[in-house]
C-alpha atoms as a PDB file:
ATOM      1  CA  UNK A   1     -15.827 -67.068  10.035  1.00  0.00           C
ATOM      2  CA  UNK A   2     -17.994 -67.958   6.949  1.00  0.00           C
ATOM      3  CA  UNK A   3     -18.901 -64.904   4.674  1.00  0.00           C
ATOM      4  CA  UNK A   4     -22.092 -64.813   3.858  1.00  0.00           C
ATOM      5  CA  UNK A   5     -22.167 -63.313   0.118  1.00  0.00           C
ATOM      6  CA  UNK A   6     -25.424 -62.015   0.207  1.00  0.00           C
ATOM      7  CA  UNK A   7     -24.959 -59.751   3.025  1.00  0.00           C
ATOM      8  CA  UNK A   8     -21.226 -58.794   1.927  1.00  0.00           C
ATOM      9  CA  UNK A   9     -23.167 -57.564  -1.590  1.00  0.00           C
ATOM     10  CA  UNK A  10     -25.987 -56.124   0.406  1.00  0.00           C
ATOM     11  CA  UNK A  11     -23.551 -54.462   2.600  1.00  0.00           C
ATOM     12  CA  UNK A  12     -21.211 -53.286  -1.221  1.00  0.00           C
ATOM     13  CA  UNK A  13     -24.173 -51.659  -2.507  1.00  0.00           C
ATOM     14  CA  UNK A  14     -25.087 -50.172   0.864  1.00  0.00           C
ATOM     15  CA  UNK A  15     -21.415 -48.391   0.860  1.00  0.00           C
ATOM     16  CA  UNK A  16     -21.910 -46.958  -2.589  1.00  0.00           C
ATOM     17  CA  UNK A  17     -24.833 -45.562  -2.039  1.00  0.00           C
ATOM     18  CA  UNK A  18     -23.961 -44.025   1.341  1.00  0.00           C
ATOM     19  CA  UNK A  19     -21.034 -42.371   0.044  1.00  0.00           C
ATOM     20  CA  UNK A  20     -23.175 -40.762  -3.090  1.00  0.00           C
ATOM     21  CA  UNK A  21     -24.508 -38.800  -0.296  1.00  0.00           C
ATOM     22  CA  UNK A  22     -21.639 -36.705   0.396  1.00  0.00           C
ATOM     23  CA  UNK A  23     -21.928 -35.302  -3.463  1.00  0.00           C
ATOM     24  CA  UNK A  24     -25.565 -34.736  -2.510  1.00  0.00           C
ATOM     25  CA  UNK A  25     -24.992 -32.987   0.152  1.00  0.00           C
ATOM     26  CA  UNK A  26     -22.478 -31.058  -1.511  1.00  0.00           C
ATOM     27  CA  UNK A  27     -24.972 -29.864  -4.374  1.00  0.00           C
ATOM     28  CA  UNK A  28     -27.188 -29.310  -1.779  1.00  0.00           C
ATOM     29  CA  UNK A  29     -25.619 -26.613  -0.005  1.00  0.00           C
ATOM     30  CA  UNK A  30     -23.823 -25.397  -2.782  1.00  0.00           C
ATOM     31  CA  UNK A  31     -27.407 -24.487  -4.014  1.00  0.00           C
ATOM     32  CA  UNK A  32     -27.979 -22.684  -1.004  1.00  0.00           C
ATOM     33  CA  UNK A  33     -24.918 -20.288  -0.968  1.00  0.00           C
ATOM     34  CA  UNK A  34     -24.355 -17.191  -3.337  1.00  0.00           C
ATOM     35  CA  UNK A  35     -23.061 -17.312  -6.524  1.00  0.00           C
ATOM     36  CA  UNK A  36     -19.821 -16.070  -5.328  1.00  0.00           C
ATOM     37  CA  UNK A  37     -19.252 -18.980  -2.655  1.00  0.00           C
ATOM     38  CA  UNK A  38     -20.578 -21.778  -4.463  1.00  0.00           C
ATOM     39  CA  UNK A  39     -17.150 -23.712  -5.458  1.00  0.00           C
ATOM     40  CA  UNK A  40     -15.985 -23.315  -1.745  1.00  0.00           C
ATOM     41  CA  UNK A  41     -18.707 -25.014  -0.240  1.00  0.00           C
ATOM     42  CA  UNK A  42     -19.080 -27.373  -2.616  1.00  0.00           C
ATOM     43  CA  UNK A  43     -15.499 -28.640  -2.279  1.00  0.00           C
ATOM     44  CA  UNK A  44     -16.034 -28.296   1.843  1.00  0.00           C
ATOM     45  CA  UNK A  45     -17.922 -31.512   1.116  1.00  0.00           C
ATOM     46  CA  UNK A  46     -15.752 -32.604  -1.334  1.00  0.00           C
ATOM     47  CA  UNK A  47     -12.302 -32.119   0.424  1.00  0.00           C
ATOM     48  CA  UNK A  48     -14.088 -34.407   3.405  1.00  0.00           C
ATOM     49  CA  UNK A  49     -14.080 -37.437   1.358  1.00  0.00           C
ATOM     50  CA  UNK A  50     -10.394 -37.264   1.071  1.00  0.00           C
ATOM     51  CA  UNK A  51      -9.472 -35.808   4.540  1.00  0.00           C
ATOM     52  CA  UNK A  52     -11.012 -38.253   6.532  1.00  0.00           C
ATOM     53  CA  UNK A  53     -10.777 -41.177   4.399  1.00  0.00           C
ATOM     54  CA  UNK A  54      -6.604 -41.239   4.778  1.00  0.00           C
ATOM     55  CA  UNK A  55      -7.544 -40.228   8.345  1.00  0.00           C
ATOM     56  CA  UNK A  56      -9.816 -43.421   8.695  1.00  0.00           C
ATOM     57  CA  UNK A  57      -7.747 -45.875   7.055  1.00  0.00           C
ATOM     58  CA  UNK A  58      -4.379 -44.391   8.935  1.00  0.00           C
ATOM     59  CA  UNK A  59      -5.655 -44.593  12.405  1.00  0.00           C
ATOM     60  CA  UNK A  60      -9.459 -44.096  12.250  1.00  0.00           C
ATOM     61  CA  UNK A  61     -11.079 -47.330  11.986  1.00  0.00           C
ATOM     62  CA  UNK A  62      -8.679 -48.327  15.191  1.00  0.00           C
ATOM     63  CA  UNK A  63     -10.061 -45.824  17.469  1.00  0.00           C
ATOM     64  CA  UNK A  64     -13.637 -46.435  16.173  1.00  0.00           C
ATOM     65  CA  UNK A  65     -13.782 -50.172  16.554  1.00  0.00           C
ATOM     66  CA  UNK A  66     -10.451 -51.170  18.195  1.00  0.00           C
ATOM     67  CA  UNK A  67     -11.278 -52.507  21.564  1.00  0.00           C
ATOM     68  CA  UNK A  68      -9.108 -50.126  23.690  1.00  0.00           C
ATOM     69  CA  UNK A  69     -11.039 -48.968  27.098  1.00  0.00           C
ATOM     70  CA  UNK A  70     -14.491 -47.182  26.975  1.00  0.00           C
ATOM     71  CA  UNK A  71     -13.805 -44.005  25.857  1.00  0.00           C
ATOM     72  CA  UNK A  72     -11.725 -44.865  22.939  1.00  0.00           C
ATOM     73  CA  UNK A  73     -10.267 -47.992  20.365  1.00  0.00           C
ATOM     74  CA  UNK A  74      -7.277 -49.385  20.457  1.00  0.00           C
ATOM     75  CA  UNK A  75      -4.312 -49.131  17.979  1.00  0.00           C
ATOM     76  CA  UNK A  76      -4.697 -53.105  16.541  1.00  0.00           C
ATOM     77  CA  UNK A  77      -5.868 -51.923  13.553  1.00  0.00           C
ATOM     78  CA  UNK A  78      -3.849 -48.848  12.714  1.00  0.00           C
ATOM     79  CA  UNK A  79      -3.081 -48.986   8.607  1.00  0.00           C
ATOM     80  CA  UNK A  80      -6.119 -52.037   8.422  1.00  0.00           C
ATOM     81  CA  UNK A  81      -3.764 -54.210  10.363  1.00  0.00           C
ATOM     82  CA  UNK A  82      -5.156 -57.874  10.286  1.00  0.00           C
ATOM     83  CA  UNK A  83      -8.616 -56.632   8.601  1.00  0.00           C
ATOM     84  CA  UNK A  84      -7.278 -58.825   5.108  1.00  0.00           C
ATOM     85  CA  UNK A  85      -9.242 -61.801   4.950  1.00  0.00           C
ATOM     86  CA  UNK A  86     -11.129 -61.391   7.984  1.00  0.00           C
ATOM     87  CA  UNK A  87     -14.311 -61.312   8.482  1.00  0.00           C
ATOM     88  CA  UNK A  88     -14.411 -61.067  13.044  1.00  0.00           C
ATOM     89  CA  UNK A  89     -16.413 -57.680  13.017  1.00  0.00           C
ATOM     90  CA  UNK A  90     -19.722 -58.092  11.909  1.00  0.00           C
ATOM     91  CA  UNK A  91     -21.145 -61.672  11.108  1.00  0.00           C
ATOM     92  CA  UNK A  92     -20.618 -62.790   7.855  1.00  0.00           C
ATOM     93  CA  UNK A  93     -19.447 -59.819   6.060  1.00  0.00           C
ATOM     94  CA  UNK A  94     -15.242 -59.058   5.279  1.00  0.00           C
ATOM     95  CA  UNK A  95     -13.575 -56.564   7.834  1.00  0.00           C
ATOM     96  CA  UNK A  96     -12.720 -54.706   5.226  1.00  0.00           C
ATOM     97  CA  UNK A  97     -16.355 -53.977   3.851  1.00  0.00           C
ATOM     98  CA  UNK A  98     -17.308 -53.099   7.075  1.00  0.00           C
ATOM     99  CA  UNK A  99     -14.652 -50.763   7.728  1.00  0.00           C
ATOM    100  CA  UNK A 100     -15.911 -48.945   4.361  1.00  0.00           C
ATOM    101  CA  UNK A 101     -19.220 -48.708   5.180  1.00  0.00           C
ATOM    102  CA  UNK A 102     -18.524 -47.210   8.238  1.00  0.00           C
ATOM    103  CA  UNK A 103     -15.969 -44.892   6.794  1.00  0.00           C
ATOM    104  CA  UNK A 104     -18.996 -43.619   4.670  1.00  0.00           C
ATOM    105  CA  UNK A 105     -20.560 -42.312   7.752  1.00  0.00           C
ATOM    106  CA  UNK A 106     -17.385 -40.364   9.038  1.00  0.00           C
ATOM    107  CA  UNK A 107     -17.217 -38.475   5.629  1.00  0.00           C
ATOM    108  CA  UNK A 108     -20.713 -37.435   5.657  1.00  0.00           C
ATOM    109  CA  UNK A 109     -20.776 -36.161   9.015  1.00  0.00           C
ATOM    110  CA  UNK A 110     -17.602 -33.910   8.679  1.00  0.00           C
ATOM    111  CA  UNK A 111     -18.575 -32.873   5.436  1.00  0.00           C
ATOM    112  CA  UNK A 112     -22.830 -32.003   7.443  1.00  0.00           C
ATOM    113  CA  UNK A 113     -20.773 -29.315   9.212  1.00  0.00           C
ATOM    114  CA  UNK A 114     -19.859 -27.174   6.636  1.00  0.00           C
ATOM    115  CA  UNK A 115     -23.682 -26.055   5.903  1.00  0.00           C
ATOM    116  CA  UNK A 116     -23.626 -24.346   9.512  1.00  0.00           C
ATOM    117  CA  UNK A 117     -20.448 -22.138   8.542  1.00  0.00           C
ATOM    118  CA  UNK A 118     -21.002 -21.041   4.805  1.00  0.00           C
ATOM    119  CA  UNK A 119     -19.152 -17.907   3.586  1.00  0.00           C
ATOM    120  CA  UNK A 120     -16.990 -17.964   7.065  1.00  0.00           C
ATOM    121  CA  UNK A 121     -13.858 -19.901   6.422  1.00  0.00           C
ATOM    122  CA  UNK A 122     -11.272 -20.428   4.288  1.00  0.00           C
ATOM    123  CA  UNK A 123     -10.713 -23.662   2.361  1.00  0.00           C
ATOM    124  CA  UNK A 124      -7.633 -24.684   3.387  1.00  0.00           C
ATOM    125  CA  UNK A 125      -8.251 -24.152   7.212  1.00  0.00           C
ATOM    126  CA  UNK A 126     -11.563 -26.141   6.557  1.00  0.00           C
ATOM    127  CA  UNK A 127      -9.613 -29.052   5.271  1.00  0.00           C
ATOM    128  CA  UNK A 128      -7.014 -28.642   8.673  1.00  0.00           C
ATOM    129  CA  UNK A 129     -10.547 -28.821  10.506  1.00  0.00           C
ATOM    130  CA  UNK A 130     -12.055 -31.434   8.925  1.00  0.00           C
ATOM    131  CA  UNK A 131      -9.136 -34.023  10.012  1.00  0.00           C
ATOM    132  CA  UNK A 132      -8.953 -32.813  13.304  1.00  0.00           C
ATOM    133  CA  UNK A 133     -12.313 -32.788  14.259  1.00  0.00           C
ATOM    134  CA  UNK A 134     -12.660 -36.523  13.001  1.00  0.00           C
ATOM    135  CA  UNK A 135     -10.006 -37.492  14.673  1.00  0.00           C
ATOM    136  CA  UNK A 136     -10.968 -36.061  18.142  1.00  0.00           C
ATOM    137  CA  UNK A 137     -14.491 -35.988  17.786  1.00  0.00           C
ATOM    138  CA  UNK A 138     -16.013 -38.229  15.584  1.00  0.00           C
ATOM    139  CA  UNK A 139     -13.586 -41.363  16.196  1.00  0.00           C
ATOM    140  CA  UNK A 140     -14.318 -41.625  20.058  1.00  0.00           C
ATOM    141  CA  UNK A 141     -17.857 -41.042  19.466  1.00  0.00           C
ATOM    142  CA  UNK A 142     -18.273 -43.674  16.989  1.00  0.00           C
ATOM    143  CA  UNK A 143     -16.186 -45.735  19.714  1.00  0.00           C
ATOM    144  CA  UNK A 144     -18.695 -44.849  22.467  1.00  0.00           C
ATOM    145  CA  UNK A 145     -21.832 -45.949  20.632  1.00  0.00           C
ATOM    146  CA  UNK A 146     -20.863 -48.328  18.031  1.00  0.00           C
ATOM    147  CA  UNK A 147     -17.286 -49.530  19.335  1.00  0.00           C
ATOM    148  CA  UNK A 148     -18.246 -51.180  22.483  1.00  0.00           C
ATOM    149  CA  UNK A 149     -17.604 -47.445  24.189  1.00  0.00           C
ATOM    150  CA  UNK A 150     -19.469 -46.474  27.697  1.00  0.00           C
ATOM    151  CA  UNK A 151     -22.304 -45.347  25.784  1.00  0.00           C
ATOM    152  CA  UNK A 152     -22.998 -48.989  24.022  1.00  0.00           C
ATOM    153  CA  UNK A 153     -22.263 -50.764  27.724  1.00  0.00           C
ATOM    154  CA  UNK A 154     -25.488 -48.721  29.001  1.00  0.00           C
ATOM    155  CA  UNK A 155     -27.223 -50.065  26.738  1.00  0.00           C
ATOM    156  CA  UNK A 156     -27.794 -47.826  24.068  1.00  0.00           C
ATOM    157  CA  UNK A 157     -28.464 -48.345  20.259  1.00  0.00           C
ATOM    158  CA  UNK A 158     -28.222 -46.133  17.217  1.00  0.00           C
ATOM    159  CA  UNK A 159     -29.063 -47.815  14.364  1.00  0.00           C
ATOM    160  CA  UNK A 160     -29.150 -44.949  11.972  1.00  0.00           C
ATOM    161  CA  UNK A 161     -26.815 -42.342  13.188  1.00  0.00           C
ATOM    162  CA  UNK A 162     -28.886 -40.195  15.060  1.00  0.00           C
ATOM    163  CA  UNK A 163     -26.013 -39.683  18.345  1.00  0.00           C
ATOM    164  CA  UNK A 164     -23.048 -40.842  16.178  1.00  0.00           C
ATOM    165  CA  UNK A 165     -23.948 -38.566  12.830  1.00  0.00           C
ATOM    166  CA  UNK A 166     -26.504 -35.964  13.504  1.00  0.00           C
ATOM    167  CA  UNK A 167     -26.341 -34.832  16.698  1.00  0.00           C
ATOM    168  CA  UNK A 168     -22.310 -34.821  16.951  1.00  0.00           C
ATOM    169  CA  UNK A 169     -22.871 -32.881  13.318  1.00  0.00           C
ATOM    170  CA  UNK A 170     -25.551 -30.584  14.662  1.00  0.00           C
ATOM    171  CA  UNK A 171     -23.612 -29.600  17.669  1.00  0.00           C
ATOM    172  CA  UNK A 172     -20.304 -29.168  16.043  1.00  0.00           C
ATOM    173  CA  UNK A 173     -22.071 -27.234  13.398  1.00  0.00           C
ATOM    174  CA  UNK A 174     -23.785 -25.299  16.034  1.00  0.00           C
ATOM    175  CA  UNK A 175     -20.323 -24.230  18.137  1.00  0.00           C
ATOM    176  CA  UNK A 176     -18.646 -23.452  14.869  1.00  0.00           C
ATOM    177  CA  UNK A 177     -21.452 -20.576  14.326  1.00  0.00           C
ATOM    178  CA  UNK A 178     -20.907 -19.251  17.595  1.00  0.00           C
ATOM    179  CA  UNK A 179     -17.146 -19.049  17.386  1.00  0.00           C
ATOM    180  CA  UNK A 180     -17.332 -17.493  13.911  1.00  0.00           C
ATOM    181  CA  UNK A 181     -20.170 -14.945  13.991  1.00  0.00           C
ATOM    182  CA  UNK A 182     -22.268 -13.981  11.483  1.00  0.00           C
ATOM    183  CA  UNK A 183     -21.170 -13.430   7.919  1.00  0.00           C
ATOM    184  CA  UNK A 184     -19.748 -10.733   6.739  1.00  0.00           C
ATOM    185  CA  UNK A 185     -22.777  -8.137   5.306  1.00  0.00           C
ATOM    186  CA  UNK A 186     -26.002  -9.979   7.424  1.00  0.00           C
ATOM    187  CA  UNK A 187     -28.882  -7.995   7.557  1.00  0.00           C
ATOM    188  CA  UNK A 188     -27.639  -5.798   4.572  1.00  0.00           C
ATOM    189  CA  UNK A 189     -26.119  -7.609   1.491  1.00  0.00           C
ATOM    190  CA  UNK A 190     -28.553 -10.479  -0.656  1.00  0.00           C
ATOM    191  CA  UNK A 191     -28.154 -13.925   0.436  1.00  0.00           C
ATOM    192  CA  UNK A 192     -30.287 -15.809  -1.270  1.00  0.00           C
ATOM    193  CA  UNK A 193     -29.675 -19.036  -2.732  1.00  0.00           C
ATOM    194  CA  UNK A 194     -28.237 -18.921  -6.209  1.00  0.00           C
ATOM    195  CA  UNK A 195     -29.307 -21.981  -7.548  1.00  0.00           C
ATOM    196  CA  UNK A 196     -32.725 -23.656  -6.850  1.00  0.00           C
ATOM    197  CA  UNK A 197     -32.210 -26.856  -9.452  1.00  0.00           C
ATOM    198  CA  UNK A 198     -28.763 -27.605  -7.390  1.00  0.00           C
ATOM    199  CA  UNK A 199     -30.768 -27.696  -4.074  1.00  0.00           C
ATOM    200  CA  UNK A 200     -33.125 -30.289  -5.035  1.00  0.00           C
ATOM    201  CA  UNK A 201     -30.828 -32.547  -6.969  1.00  0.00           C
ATOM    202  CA  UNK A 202     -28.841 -32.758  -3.610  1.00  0.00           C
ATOM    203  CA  UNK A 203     -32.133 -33.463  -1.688  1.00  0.00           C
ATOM    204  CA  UNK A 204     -33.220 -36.205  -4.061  1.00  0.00           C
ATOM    205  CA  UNK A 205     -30.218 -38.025  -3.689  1.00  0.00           C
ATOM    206  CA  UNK A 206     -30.126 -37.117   0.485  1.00  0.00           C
ATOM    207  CA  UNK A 207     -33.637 -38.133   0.523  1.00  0.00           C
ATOM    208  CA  UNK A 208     -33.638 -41.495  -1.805  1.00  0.00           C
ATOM    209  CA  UNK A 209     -30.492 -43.163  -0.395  1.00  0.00           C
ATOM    210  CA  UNK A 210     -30.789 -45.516   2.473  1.00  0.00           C
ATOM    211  CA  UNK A 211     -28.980 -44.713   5.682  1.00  0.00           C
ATOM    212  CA  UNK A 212     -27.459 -47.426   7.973  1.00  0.00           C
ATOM    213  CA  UNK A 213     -29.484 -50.445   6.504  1.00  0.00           C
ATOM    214  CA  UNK A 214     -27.267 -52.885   7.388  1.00  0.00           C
ATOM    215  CA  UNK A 215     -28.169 -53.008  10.901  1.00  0.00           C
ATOM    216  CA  UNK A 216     -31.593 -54.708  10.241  1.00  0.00           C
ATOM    217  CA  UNK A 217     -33.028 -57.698   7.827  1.00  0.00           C
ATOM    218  CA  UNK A 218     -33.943 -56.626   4.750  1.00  0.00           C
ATOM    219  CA  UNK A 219     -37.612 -56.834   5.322  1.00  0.00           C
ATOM    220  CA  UNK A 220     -37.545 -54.882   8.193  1.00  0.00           C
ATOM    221  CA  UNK A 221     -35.332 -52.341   6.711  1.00  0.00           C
ATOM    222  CA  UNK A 222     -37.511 -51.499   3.400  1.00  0.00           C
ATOM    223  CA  UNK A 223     -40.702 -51.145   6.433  1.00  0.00           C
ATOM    224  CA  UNK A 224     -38.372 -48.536   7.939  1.00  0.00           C
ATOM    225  CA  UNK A 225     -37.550 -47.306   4.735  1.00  0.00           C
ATOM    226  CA  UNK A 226     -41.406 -46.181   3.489  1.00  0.00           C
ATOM    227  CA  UNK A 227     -41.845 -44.883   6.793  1.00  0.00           C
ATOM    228  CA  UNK A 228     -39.040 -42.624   6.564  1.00  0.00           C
ATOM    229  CA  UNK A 229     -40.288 -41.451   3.238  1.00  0.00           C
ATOM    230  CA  UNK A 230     -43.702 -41.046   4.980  1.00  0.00           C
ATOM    231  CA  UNK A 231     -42.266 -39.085   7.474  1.00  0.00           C
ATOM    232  CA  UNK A 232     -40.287 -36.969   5.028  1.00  0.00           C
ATOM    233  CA  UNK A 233     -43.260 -36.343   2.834  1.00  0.00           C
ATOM    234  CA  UNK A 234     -45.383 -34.883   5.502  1.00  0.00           C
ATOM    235  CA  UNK A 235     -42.443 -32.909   6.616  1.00  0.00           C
ATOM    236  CA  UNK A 236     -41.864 -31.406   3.451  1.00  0.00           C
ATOM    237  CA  UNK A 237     -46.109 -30.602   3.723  1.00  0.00           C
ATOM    238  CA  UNK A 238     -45.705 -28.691   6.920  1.00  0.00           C
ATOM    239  CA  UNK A 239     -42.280 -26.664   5.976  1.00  0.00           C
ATOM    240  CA  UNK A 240     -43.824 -25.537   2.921  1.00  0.00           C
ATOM    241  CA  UNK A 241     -45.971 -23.718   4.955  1.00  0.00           C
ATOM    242  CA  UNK A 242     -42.720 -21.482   6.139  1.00  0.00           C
ATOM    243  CA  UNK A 243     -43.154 -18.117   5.060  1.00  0.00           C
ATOM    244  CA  UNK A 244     -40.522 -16.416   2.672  1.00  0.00           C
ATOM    245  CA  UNK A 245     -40.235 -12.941   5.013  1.00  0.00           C
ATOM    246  CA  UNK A 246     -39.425 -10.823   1.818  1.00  0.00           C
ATOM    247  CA  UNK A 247     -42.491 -12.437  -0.780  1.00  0.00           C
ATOM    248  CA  UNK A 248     -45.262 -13.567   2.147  1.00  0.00           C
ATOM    249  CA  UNK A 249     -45.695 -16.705   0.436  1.00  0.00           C
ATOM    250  CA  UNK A 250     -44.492 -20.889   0.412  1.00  0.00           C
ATOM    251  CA  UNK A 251     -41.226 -21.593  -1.023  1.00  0.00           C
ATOM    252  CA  UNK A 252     -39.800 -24.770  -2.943  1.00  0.00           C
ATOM    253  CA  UNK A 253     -36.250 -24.272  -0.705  1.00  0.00           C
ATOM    254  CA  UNK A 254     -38.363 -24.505   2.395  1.00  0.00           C
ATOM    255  CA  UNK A 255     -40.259 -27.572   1.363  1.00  0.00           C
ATOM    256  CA  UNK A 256     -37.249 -29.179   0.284  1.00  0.00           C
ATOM    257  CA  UNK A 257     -34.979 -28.232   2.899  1.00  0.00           C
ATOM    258  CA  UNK A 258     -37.602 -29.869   5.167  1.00  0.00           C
ATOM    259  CA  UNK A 259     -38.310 -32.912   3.838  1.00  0.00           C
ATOM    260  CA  UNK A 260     -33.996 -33.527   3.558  1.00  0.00           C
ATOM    261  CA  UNK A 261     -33.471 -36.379   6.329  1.00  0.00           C
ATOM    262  CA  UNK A 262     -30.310 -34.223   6.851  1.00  0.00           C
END
C-alpha cells in the first residue's frame, strides 16, 4: 500500500505529543502528593513508559491488533514481526508508526492508575504491576474495541479512548483502592498537596495535547478539539466552585483538577 506522507507526519507528531502526556501526568500527580512521596509517584508514571513499552513491542502490539479470535490478537506480530515496510494497518500510514502511536496510549493508561493508589505501594511492586496489568488487561481490551475484538463486531467505536483508556484506567484505579485501603495516617496526618506550580504544569500539558486525532480529518479533528477546550473551560468554572473543607473557600487544585481531560 501507498504511504501517504502527510498522514504518516500527521500521525509522527501525533505520537510525540501523546507520549509528552505521560510526563504531564507525572508532574501532575506528583504535585498532588506530599513532599515525602513525591519522587515515587512521579517515577510510577515514569517507570510505565519503560514497562510497557518492552511489554508492547515483545508481545503487546500482537495481542492488541493481531487478528486472533474475539477476545484476543494473535501472535503474528510478536517482536514487530512483518510490521518493516508495511504499511496493511491503517491506510496510508507505516505499521510501525501506528504501532507507536498506539503504544502511547498503553503507557498513559497504566501510568492513569497510579493517581488512585498514592502513598500505598512500593515502587518496585508497582513496576511488577504495571506489566502485568497491561498485559492482561489493557492488551485484550484494546483487542476488543480497536483490534477487531467482540466489542468492535457490535458495532462500537471509541475514537478517543473513553472504554479502551479511561474507563479500563478508572476501574483498575478504582479496585486497586479497595484492595489497598486507605493510607496510612487518613483522617489524622496533613495531606495536602506539596506543590501547586507542579500540578498545573502537568494539567497544561494534559489539557493542551490532542488525544487520538488520528481517527478523524484534520478539519474535523481541530472542531472537536475547541470543543473539548470548551468543555474543559466550563468544567474548570463549575469545580472551582468545590469547597476547600478546612478554608470554606475556591481552590486553584480544584479548578485545575477539573478542567484536566484526565
Amino acid at each position: 500500500m501507498k504511504i501517504d506522507t502527510g498522514s504518516t507526519a500527521w500521525m509522527l507528531a501525533s505520537t510525540a505529543l501523546v507520549l509528552l502526556m505521560t510526563p504531564g501526568l507525572a508532574f501532575f500527580y506528583g504535585g498532588m502528593t506530599r513532599a515525602k512521596s513525591v519522587l515515587n509517584m512521579m517515577m510510577m508514571s515514569w517507570v510505565a513508559i519503560i514497562t510497557v513499552t518492552i511489554a508492547w513491542v515483545l508481545y503487546g502490539d500482537s495481542l492488541s491488533f493481531g487478528k486472533g479470535n474475539g477476545f484476543v490478537g494473535g501472535l503474528e506480530y510478536l517482536g514487530e514481526h512483518g510490521l518493516v515496510n508495511s504499511a496493511s494497518r491503517s491506510a496510508g500510514i507505516p505499521d510501525l508508526v501506528f504501532s507507536a502511536f498506539q503504544l502511547t496510549f498503553a503507557v498513559i493508561t497504566v501510568a492513569l492508575i497510579s493517581g488512585a493508589i498514592a502513598d500505598r505501594t512500593k515502587f518496585g511492586a508497582w513496576a511488577v504491576f504495571s506489566v502485568a496489568w497491561a498485559t492482561l488487561v489493557y492488551f485484550p481490551v484494546a483487542h476488543w474495541v480497536w483490534g477487531g475484538g467482540w466489542l468492535s463486531s457490535l458495532g462500537i467505536e471509541d475514537c478517543a479512548g473513553g472504554t479502551v483508556v479511561h474507563v479500563n484506567a478508572g476501574a483498575a484505579g478504582l479496585a486497586l483502592a479497595l484492595v489497598l485501603g486507605k493510607r496510612r495516617g487518613w483522617g489524622k496526618d496533613p495531606m495536602r498537596p506539596h506543590n501547586l506550580p507542579l500540578v498545573l504544569l502537568g494539567a497544561g500539558e494534559l489539557g493542551s495535547l490532542p488525544h487520538r486525532p488520528y481517527s478523524t480529518p484534520s478539519a474535523i479533528f481541530f472542531v472537536r478539539f475547541g470543543t473539548g477546550f470548551f468543555a474543559a473551560g466550563f468544567s474548570a468554572a463549575s469545580t472551582a466552585r468545590a469547597v476547600d473543607t478546612s478554608r470554606s473557600r475556591r481552590t486553584t487544585r480544584g479548578s485545575f483538577s477539573g478542567s484536566t481531560p484526565l
